[in-house]
PDB file of N, CA and C in Angstrom:
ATOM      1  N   UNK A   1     139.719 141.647 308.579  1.00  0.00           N
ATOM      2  CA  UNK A   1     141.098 141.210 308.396  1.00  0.00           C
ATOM      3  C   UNK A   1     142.005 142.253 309.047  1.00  0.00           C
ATOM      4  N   UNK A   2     142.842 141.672 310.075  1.00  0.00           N
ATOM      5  CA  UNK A   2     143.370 142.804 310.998  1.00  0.00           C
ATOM      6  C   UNK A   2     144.849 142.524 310.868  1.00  0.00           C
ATOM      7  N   UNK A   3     145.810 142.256 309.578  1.00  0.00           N
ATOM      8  CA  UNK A   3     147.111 142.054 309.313  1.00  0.00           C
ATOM      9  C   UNK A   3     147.731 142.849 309.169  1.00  0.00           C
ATOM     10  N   UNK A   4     148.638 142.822 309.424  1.00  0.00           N
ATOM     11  CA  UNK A   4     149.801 143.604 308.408  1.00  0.00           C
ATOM     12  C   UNK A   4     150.571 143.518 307.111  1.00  0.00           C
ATOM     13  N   UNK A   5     150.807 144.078 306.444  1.00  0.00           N
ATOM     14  CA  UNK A   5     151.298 144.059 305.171  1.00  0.00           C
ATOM     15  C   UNK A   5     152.833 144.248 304.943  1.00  0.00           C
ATOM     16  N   UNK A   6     153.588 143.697 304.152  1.00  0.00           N
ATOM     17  CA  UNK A   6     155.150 144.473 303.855  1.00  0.00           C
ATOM     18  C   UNK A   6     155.222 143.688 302.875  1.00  0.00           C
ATOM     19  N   UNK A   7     156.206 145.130 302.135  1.00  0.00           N
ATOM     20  CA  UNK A   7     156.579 144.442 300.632  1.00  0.00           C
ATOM     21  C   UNK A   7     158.015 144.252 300.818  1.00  0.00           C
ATOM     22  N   UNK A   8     157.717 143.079 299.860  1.00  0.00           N
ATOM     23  CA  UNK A   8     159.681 142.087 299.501  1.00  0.00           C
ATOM     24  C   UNK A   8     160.498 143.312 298.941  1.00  0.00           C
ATOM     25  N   UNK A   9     161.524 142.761 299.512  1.00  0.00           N
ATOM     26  CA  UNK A   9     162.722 143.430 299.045  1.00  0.00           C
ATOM     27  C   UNK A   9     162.936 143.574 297.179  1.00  0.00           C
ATOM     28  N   UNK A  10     162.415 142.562 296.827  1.00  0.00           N
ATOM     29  CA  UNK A  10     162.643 142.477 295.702  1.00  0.00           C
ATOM     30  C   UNK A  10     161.755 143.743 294.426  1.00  0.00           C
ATOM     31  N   UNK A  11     160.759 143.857 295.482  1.00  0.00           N
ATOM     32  CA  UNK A  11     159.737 144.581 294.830  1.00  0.00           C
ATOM     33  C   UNK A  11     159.701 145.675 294.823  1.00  0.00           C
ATOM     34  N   UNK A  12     160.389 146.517 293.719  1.00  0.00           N
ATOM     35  CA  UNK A  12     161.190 148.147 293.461  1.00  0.00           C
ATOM     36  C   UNK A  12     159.649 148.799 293.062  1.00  0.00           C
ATOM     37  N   UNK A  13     159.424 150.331 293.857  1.00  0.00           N
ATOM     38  CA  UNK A  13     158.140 151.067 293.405  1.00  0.00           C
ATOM     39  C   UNK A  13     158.669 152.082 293.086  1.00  0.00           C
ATOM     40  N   UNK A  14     157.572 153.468 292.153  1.00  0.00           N
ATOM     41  CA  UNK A  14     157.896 154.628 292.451  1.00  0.00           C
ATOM     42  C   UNK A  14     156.327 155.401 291.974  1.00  0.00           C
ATOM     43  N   UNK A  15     156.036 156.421 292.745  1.00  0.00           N
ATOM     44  CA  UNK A  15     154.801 157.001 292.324  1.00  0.00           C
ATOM     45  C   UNK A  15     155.425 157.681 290.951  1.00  0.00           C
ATOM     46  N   UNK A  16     154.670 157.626 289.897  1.00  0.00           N
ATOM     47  CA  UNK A  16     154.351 158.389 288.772  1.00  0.00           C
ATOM     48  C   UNK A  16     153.242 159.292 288.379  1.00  0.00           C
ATOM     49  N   UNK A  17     152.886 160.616 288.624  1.00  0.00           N
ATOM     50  CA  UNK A  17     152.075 161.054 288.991  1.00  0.00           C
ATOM     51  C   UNK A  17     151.144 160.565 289.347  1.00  0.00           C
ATOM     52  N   UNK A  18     149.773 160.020 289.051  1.00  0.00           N
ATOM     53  CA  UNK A  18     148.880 159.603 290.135  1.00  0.00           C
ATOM     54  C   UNK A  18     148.945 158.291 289.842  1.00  0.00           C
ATOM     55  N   UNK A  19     149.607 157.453 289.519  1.00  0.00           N
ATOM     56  CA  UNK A  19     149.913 155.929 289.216  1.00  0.00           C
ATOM     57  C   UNK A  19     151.121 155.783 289.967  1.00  0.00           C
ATOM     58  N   UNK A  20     151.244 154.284 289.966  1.00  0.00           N
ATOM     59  CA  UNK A  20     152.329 154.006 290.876  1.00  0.00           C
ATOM     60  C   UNK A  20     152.949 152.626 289.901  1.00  0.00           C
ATOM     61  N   UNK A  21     154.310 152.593 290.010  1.00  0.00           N
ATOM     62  CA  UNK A  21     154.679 152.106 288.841  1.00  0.00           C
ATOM     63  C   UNK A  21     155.749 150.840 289.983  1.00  0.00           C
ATOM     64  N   UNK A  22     155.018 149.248 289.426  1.00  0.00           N
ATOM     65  CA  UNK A  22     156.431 148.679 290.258  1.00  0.00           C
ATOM     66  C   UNK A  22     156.938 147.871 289.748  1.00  0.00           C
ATOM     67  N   UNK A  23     157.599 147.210 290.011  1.00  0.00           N
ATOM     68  CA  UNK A  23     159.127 146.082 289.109  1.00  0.00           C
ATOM     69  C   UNK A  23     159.327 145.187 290.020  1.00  0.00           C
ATOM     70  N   UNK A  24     158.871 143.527 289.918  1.00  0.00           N
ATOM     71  CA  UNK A  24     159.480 142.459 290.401  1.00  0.00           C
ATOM     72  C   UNK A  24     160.474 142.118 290.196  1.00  0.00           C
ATOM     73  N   UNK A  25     161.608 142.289 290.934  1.00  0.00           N
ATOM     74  CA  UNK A  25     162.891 141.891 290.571  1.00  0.00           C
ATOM     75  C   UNK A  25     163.126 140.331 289.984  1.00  0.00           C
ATOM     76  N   UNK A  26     162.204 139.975 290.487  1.00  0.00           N
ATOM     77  CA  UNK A  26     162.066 138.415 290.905  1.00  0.00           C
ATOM     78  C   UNK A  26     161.993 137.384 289.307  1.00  0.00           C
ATOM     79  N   UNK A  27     161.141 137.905 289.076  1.00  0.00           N
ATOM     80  CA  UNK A  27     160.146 137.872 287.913  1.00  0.00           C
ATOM     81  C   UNK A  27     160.549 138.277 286.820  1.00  0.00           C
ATOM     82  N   UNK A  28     161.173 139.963 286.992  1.00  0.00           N
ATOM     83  CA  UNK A  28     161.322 140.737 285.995  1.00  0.00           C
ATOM     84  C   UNK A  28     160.102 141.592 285.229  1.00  0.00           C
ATOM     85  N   UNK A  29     158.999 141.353 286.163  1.00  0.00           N
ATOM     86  CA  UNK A  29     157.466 141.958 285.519  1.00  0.00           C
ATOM     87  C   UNK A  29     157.511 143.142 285.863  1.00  0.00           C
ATOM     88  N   UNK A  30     157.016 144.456 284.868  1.00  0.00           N
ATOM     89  CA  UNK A  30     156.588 145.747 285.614  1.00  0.00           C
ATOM     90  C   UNK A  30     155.121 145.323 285.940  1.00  0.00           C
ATOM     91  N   UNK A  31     154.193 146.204 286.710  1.00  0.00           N
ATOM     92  CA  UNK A  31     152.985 146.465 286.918  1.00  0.00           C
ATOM     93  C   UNK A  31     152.520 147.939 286.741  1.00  0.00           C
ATOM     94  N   UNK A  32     151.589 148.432 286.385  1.00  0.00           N
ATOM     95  CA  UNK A  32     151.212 149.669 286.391  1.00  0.00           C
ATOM     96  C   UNK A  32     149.889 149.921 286.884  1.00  0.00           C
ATOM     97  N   UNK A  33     149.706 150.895 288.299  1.00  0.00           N
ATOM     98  CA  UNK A  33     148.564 150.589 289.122  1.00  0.00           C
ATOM     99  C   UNK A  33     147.860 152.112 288.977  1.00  0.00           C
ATOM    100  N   UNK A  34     146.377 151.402 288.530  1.00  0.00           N
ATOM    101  CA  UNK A  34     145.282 152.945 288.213  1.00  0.00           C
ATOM    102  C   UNK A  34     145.744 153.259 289.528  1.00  0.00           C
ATOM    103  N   UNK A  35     144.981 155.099 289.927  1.00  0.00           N
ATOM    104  CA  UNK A  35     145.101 155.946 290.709  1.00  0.00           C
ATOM    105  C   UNK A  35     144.323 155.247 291.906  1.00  0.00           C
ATOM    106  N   UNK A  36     143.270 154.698 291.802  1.00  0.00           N
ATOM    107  CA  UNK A  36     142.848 153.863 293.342  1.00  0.00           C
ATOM    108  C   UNK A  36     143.807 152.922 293.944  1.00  0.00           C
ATOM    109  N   UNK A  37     144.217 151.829 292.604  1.00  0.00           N
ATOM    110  CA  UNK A  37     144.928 151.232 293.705  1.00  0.00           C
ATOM    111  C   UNK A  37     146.623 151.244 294.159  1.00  0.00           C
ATOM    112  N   UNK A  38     146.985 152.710 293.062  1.00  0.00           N
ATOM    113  CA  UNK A  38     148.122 153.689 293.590  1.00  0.00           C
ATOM    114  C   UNK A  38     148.205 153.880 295.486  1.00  0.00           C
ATOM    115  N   UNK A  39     146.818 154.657 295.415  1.00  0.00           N
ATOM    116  CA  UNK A  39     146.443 154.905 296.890  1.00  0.00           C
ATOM    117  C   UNK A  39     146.607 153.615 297.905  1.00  0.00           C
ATOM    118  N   UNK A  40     146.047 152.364 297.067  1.00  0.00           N
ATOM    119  CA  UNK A  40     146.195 151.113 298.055  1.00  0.00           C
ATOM    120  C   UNK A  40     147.451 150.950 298.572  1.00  0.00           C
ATOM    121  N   UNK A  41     148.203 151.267 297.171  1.00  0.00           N
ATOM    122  CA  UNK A  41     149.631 150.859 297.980  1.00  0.00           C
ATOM    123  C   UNK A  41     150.418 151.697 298.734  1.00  0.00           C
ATOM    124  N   UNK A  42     150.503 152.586 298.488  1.00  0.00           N
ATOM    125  CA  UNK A  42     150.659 153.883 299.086  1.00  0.00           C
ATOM    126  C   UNK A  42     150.657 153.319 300.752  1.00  0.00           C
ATOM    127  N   UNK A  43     149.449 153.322 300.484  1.00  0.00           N
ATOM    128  CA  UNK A  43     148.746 152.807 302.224  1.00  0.00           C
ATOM    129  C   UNK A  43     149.387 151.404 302.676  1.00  0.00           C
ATOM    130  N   UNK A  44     149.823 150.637 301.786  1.00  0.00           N
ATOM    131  CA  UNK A  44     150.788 149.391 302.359  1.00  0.00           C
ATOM    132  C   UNK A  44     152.112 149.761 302.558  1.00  0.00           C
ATOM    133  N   UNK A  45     152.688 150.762 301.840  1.00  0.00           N
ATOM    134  CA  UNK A  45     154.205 151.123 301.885  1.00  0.00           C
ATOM    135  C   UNK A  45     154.468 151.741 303.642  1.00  0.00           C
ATOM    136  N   UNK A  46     153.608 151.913 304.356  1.00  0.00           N
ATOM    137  CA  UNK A  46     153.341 152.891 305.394  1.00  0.00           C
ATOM    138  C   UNK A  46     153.203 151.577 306.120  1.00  0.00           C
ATOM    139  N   UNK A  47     153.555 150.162 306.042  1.00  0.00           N
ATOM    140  CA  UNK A  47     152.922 149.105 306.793  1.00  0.00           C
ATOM    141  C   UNK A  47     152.054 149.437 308.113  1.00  0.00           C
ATOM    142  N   UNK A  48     150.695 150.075 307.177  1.00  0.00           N
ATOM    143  CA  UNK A  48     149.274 149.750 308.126  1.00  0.00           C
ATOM    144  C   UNK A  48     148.680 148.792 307.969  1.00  0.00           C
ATOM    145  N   UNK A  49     148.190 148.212 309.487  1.00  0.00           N
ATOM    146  CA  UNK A  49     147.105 147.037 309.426  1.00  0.00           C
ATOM    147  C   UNK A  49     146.133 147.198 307.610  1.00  0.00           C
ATOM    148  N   UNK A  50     145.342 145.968 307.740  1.00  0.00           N
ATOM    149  CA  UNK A  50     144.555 146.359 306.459  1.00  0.00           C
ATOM    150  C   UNK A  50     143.209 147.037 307.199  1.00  0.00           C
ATOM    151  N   UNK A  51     142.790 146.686 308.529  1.00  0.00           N
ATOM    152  CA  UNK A  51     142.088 147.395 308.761  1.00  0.00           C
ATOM    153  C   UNK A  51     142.215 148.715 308.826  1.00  0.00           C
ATOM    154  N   UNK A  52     142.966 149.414 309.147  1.00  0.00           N
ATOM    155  CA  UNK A  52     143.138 150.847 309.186  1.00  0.00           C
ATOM    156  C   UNK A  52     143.378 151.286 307.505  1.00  0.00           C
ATOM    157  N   UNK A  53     143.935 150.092 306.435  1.00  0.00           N
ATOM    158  CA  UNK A  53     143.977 150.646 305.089  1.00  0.00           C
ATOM    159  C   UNK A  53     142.371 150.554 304.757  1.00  0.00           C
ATOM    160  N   UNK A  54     141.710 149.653 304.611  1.00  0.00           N
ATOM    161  CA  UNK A  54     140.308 150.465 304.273  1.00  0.00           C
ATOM    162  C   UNK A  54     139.485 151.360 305.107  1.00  0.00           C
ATOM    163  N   UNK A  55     140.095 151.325 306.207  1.00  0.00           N
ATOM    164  CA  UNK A  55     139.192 152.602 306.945  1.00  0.00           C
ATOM    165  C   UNK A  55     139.745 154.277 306.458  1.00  0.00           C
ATOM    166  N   UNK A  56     140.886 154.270 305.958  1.00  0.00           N
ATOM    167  CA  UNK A  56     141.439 155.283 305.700  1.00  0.00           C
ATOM    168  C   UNK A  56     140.922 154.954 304.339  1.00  0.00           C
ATOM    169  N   UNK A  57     140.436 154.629 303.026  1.00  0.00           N
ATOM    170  CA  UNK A  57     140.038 154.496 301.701  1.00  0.00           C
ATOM    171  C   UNK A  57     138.567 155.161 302.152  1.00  0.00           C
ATOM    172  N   UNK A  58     138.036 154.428 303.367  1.00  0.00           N
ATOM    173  CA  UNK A  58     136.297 154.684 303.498  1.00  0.00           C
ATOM    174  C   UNK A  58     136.289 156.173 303.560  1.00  0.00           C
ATOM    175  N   UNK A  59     137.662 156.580 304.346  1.00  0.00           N
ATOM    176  CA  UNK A  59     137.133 158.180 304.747  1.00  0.00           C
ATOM    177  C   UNK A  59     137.691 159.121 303.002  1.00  0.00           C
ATOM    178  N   UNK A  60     138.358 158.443 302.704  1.00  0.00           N
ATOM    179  CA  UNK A  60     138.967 159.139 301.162  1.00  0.00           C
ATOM    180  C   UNK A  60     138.159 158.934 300.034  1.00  0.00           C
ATOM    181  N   UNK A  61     137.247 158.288 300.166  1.00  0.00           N
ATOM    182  CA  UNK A  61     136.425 158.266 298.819  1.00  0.00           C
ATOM    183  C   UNK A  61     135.228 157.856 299.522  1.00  0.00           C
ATOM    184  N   UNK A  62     133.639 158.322 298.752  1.00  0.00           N
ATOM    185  CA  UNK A  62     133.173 158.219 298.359  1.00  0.00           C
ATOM    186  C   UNK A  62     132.041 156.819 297.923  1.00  0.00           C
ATOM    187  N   UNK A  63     131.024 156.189 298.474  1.00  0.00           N
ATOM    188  CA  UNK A  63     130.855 155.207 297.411  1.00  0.00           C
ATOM    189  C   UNK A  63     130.523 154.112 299.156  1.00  0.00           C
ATOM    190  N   UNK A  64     129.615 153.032 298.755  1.00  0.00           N
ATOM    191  CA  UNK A  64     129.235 152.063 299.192  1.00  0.00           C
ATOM    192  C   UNK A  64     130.822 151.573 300.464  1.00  0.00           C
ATOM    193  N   UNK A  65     130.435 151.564 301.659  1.00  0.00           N
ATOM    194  CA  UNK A  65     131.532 151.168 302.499  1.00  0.00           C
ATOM    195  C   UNK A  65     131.708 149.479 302.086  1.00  0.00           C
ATOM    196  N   UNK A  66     130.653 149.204 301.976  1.00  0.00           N
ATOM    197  CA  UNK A  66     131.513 147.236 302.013  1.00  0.00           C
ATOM    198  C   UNK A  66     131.914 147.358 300.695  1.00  0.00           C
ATOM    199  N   UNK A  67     131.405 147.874 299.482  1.00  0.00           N
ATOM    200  CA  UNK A  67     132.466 148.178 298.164  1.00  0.00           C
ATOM    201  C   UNK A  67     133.605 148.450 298.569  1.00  0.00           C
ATOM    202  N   UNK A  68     133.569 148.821 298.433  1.00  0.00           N
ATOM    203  CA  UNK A  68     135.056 149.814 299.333  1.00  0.00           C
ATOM    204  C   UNK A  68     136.188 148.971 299.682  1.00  0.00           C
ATOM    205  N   UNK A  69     135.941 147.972 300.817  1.00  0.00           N
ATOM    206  CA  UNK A  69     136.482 147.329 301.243  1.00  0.00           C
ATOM    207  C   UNK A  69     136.213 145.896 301.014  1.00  0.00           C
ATOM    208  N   UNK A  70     135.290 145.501 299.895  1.00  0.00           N
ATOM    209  CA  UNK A  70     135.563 144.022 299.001  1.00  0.00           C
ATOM    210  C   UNK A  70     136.747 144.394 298.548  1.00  0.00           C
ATOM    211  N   UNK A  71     136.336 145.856 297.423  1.00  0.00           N
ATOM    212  CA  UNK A  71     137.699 146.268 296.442  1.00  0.00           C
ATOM    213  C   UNK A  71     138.878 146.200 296.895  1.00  0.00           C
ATOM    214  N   UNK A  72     138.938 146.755 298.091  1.00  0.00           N
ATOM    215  CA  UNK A  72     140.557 146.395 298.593  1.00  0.00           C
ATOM    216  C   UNK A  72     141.270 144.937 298.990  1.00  0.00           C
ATOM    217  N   UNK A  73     139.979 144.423 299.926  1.00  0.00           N
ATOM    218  CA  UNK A  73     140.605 143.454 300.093  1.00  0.00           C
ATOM    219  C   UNK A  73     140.679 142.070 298.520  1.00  0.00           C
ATOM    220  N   UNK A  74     140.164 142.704 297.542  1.00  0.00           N
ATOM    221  CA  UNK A  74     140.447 141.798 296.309  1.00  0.00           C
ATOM    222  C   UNK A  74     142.146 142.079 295.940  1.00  0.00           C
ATOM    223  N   UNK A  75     141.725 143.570 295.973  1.00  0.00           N
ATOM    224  CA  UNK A  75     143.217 143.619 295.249  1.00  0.00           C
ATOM    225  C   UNK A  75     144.639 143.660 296.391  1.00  0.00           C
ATOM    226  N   UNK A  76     143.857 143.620 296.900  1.00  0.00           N
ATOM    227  CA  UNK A  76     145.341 143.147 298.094  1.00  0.00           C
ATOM    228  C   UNK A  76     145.561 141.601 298.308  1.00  0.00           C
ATOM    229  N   UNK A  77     144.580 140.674 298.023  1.00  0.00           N
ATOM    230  CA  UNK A  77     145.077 139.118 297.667  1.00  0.00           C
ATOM    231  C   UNK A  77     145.387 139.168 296.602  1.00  0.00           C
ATOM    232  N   UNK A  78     145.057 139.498 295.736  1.00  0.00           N
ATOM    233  CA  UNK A  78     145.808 139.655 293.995  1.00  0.00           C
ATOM    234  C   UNK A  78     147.406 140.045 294.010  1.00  0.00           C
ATOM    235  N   UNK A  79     147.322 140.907 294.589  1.00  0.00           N
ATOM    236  CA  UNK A  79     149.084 141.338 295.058  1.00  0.00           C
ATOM    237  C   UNK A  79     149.499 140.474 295.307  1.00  0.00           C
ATOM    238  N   UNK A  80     149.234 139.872 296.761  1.00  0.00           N
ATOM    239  CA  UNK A  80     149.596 138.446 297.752  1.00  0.00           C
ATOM    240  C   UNK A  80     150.341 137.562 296.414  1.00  0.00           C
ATOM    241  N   UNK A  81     149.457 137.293 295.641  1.00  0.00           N
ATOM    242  CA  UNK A  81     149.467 135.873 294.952  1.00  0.00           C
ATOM    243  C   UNK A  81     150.117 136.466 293.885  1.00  0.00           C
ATOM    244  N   UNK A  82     150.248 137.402 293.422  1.00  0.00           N
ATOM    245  CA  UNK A  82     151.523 137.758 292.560  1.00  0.00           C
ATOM    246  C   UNK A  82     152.918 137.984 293.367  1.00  0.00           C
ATOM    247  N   UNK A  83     152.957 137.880 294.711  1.00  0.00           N
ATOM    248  CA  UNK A  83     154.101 137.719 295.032  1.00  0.00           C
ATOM    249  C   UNK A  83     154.362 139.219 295.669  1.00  0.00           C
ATOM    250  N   UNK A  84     154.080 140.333 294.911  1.00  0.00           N
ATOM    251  CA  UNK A  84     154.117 142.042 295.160  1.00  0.00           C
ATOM    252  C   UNK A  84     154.306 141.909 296.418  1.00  0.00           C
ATOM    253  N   UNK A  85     153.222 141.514 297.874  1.00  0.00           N
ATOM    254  CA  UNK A  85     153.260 142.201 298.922  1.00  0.00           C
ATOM    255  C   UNK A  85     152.763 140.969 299.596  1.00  0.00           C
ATOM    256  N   UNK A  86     153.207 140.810 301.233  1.00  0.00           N
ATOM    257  CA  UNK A  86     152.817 139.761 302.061  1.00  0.00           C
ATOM    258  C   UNK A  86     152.090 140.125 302.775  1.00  0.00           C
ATOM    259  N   UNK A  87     151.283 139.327 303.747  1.00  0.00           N
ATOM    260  CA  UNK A  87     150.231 139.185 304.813  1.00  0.00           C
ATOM    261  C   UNK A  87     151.448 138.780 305.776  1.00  0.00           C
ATOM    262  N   UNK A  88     151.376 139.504 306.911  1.00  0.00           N
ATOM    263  CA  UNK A  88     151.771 138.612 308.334  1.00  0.00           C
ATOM    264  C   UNK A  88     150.498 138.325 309.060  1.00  0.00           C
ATOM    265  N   UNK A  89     151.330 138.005 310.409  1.00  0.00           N
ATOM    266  CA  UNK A  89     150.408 137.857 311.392  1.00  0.00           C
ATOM    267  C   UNK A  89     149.090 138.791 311.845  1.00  0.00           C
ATOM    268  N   UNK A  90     148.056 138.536 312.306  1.00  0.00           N
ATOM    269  CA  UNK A  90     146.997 139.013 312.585  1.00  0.00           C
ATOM    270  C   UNK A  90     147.603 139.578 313.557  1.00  0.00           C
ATOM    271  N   UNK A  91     147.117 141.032 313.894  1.00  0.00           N
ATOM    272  CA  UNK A  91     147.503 142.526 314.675  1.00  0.00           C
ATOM    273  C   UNK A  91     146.163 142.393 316.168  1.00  0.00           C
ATOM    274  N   UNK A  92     147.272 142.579 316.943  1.00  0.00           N
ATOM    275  CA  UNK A  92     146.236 142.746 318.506  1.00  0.00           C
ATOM    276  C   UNK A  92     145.193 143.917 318.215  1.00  0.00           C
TER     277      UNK A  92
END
């Protein structure tokens, strides 16, 4: 999956020490994200391809590479479909 990512306007973040804390304006929902997928977003706020976001997870941790990058790409459609963060177009 070679997209790009960006989050809605609506969708207010802030790191909290190793959690990352965000607020759908939309909605009105907070979320509160363990320290891995703090890092995920982290890595979307920087709108990188998703390929370069799990290649940069593979080199930061530890642990089975296609794990690795099921895990992300789960919780990065989970986002999607809560609205949090979009998919664009597929990246040359």
């Amino acid at each position: 999956m070679n997209r790009n990512i960006s989050i809605p306007e609506t969708v207010l973040w802030r790191k909290d020490g190793n959690q990352v804390v965000l607020f759908d304006e939309e909605r009105g929902e907070p979320y509160l994200l363990n320290e891995t997928a703090s890092r995920i977003w982290e890595l979307c706020s920087n709108s990188m391809p998703v390929n370069e976001i799990t290649a940069a997870l593979m080199a930061e941790f530890e642990g089975d590479q296609q794990v690795i990058k099921t895990d992300t790409l789960t919780l990065l459609t989970l986002l999607e479909k809560k609205g949090l963060l979009r998919f664009s177009a597929s990246v040359a």
